[in-house]
C-alpha atoms as a PDB file:
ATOM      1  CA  UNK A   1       0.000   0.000   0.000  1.00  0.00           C
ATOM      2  CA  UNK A   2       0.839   3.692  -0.929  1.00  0.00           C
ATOM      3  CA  UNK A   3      -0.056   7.056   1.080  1.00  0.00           C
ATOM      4  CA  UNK A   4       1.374   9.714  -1.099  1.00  0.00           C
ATOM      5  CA  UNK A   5       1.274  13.735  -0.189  1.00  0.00           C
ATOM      6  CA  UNK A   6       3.854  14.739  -2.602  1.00  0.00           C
ATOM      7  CA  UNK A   7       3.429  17.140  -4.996  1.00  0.00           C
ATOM      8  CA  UNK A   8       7.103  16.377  -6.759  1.00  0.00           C
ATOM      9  CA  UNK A   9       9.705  14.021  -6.458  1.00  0.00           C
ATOM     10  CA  UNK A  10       9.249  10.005  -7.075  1.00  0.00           C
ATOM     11  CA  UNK A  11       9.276   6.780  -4.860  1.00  0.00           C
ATOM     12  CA  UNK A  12      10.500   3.521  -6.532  1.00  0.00           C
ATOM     13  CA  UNK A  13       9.983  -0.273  -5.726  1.00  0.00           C
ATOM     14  CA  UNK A  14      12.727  -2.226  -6.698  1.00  0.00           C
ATOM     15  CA  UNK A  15      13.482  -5.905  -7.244  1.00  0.00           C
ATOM     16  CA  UNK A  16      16.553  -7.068  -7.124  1.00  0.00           C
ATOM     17  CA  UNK A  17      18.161 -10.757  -8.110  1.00  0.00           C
ATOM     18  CA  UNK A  18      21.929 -12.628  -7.743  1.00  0.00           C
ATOM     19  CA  UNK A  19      24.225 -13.230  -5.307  1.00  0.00           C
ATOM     20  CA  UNK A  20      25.019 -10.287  -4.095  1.00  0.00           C
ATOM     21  CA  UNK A  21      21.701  -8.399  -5.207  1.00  0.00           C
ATOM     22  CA  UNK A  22      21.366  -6.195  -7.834  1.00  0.00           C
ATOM     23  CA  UNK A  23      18.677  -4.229  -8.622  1.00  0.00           C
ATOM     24  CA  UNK A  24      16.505  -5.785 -12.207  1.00  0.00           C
ATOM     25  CA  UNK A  25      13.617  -3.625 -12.263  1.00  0.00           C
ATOM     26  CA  UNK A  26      12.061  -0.637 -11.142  1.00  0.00           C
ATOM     27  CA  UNK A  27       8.589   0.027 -10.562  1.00  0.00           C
ATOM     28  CA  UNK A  28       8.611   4.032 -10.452  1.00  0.00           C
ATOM     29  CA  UNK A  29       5.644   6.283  -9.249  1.00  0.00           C
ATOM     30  CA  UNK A  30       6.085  10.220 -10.104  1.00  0.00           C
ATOM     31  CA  UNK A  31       4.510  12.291  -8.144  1.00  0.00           C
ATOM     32  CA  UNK A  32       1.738  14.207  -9.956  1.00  0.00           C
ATOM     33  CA  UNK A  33       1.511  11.753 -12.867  1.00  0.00           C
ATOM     34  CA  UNK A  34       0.996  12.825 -16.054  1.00  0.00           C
ATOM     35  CA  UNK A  35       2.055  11.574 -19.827  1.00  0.00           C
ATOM     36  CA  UNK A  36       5.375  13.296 -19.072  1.00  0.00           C
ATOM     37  CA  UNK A  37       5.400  11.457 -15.731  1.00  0.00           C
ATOM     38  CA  UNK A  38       3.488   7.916 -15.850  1.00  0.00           C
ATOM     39  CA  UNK A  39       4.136   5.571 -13.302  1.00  0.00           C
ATOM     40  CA  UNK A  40       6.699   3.123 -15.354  1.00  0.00           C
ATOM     41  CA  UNK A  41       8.357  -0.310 -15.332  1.00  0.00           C
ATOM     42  CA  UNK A  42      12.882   0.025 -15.859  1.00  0.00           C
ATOM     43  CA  UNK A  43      14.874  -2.604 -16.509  1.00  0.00           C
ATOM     44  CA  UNK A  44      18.285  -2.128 -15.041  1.00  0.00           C
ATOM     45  CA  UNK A  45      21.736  -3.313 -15.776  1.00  0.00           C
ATOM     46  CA  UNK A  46      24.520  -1.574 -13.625  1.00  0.00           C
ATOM     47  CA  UNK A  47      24.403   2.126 -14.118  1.00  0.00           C
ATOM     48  CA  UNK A  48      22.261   1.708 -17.196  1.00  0.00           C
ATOM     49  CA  UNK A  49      18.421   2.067 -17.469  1.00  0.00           C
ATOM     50  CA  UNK A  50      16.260   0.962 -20.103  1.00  0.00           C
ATOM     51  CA  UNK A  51      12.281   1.924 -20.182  1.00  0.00           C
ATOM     52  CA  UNK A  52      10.546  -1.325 -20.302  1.00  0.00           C
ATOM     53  CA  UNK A  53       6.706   0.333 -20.627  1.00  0.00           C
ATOM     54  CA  UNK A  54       4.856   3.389 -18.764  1.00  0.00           C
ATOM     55  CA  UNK A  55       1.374   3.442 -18.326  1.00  0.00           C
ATOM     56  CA  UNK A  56      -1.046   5.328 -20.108  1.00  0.00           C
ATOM     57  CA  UNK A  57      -3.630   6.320 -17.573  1.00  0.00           C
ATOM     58  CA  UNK A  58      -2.459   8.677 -14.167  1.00  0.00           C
ATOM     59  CA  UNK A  59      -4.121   7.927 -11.598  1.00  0.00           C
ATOM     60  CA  UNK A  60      -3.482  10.596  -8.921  1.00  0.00           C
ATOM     61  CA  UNK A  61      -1.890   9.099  -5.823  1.00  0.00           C
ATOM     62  CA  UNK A  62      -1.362  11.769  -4.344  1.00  0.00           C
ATOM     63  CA  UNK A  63      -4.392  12.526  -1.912  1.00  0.00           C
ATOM     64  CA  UNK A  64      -2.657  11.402   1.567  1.00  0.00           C
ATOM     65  CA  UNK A  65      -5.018   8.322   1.303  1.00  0.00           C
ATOM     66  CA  UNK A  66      -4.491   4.709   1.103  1.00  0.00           C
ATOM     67  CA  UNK A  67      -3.935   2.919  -2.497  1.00  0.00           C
ATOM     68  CA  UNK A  68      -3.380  -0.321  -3.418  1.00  0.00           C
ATOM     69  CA  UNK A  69      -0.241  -1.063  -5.586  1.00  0.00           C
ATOM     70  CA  UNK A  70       0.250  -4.357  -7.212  1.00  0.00           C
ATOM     71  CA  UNK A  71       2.889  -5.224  -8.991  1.00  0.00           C
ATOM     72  CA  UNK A  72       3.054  -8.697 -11.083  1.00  0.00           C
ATOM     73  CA  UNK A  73       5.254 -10.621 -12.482  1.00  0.00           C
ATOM     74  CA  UNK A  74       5.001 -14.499 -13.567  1.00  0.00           C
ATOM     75  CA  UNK A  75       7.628 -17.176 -14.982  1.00  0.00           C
ATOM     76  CA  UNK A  76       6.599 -15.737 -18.190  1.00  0.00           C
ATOM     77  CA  UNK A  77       7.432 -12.620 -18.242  1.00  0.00           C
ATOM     78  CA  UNK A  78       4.148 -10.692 -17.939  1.00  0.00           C
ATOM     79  CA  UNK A  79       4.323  -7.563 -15.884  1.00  0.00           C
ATOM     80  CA  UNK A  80       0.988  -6.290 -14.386  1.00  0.00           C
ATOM     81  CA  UNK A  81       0.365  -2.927 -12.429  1.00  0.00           C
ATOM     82  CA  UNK A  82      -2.602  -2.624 -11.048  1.00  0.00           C
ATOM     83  CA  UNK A  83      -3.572   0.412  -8.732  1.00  0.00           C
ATOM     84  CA  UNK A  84      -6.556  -0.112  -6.218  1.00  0.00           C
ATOM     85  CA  UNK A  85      -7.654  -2.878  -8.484  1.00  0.00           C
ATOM     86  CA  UNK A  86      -7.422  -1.500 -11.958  1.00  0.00           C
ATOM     87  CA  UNK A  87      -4.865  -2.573 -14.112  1.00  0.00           C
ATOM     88  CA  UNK A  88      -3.087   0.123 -15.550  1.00  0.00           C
ATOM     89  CA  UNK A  89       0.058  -1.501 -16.914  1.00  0.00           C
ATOM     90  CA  UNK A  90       0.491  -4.598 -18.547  1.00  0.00           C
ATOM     91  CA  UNK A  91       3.707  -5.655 -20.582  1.00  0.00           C
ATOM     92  CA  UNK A  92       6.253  -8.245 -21.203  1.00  0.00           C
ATOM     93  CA  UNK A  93       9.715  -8.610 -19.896  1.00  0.00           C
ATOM     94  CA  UNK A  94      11.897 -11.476 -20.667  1.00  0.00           C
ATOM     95  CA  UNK A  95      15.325  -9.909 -20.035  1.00  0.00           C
ATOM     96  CA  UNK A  96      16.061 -11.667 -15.984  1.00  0.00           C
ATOM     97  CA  UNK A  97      14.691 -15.042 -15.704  1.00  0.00           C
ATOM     98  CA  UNK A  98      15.863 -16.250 -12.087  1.00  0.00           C
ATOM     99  CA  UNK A  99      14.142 -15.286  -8.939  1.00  0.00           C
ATOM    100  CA  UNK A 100      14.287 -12.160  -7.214  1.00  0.00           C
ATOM    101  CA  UNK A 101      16.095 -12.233  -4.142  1.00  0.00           C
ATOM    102  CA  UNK A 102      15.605  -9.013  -2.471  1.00  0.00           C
ATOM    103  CA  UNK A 103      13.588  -5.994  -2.299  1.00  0.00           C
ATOM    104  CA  UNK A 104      13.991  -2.585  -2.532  1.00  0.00           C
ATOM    105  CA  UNK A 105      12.531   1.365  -1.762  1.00  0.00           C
ATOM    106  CA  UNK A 106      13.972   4.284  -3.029  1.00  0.00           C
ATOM    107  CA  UNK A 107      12.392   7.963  -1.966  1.00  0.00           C
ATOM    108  CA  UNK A 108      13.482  10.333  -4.935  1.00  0.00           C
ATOM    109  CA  UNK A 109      11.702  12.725  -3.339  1.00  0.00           C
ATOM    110  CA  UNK A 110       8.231  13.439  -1.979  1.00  0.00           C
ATOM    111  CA  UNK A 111       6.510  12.358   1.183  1.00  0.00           C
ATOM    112  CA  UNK A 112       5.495   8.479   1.289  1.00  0.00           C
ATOM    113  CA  UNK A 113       4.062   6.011   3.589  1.00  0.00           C
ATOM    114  CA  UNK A 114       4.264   2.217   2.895  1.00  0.00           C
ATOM    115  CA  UNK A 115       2.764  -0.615   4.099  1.00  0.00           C
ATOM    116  CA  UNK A 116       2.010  -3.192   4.714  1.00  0.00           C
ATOM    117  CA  UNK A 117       3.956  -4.726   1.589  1.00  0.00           C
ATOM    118  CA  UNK A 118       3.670  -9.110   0.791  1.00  0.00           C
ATOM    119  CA  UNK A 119       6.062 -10.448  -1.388  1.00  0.00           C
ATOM    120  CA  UNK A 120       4.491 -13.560  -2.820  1.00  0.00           C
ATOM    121  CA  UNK A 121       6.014 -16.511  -4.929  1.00  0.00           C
ATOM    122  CA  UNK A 122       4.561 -16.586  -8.071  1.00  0.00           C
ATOM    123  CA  UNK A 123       2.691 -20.082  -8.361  1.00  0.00           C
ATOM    124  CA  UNK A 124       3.979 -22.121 -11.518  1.00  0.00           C
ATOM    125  CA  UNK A 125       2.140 -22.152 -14.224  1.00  0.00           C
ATOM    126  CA  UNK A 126       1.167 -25.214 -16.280  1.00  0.00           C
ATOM    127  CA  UNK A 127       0.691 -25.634 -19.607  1.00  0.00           C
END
């Protein structure tokens, strides 16, 4: 869950994989979202960053209530964002293939309130 009062700035949810961790992707909110600023999935790969898809709907966080934030991924690839229930992001990412092994928050500015976050294992799927 997300409580956002931010006006500017960003908050990012990171998963990282290896041995030692390294952040894979990024899950970013931007404060104020807009087309310049969607909330967006980033691949990344040491000190580079690679866009992997950004939404195309905003919805405003940033009311100092309570929203959901899911973020999905399966053995496939397929990437879901949903926010309080509505899916708002939905793409595929092949590029990392082993599980995640830790998990990340990064406050790029802005005033944010977590919690409570699950990290589940995604169940396999059969064919």
């Amino acid at each position: 869950n997300l409580i956002s009062d931010s006006r500017w700035g960003s908050t990012e949810f990171v998963l990282m994989g290896g041995n030692p961790a390294a952040p894979w992707y990024r899950l970013i909110y931007h404060a104020a979202p807009s087309v310049e600023r969607p909330i967006e999935i980033v691949r990344q790969r040491g000190t580079r960053q690679y866009t992997i898809d950004a939404a195309r709907q905003y919805p405003g966080l940033d009311d100092g209530k309570n929203h959901r934030i899911q973020w999905i991924r399966d053995e496939r690839g397929t990437m879901r964002v949903l926010v309080d229930g509505v899916e708002i992001l939905s793409t595929v990412e092949l590029f990392y293939q082993d599980n995640f092994t830790a998990f990340g928050l990064i406050n790029g500015g802005g005033t944010y309130e977590y919690g409570p976050i699950k990290i589940l294992q995604a169940k396999k799927i059969v064919n």
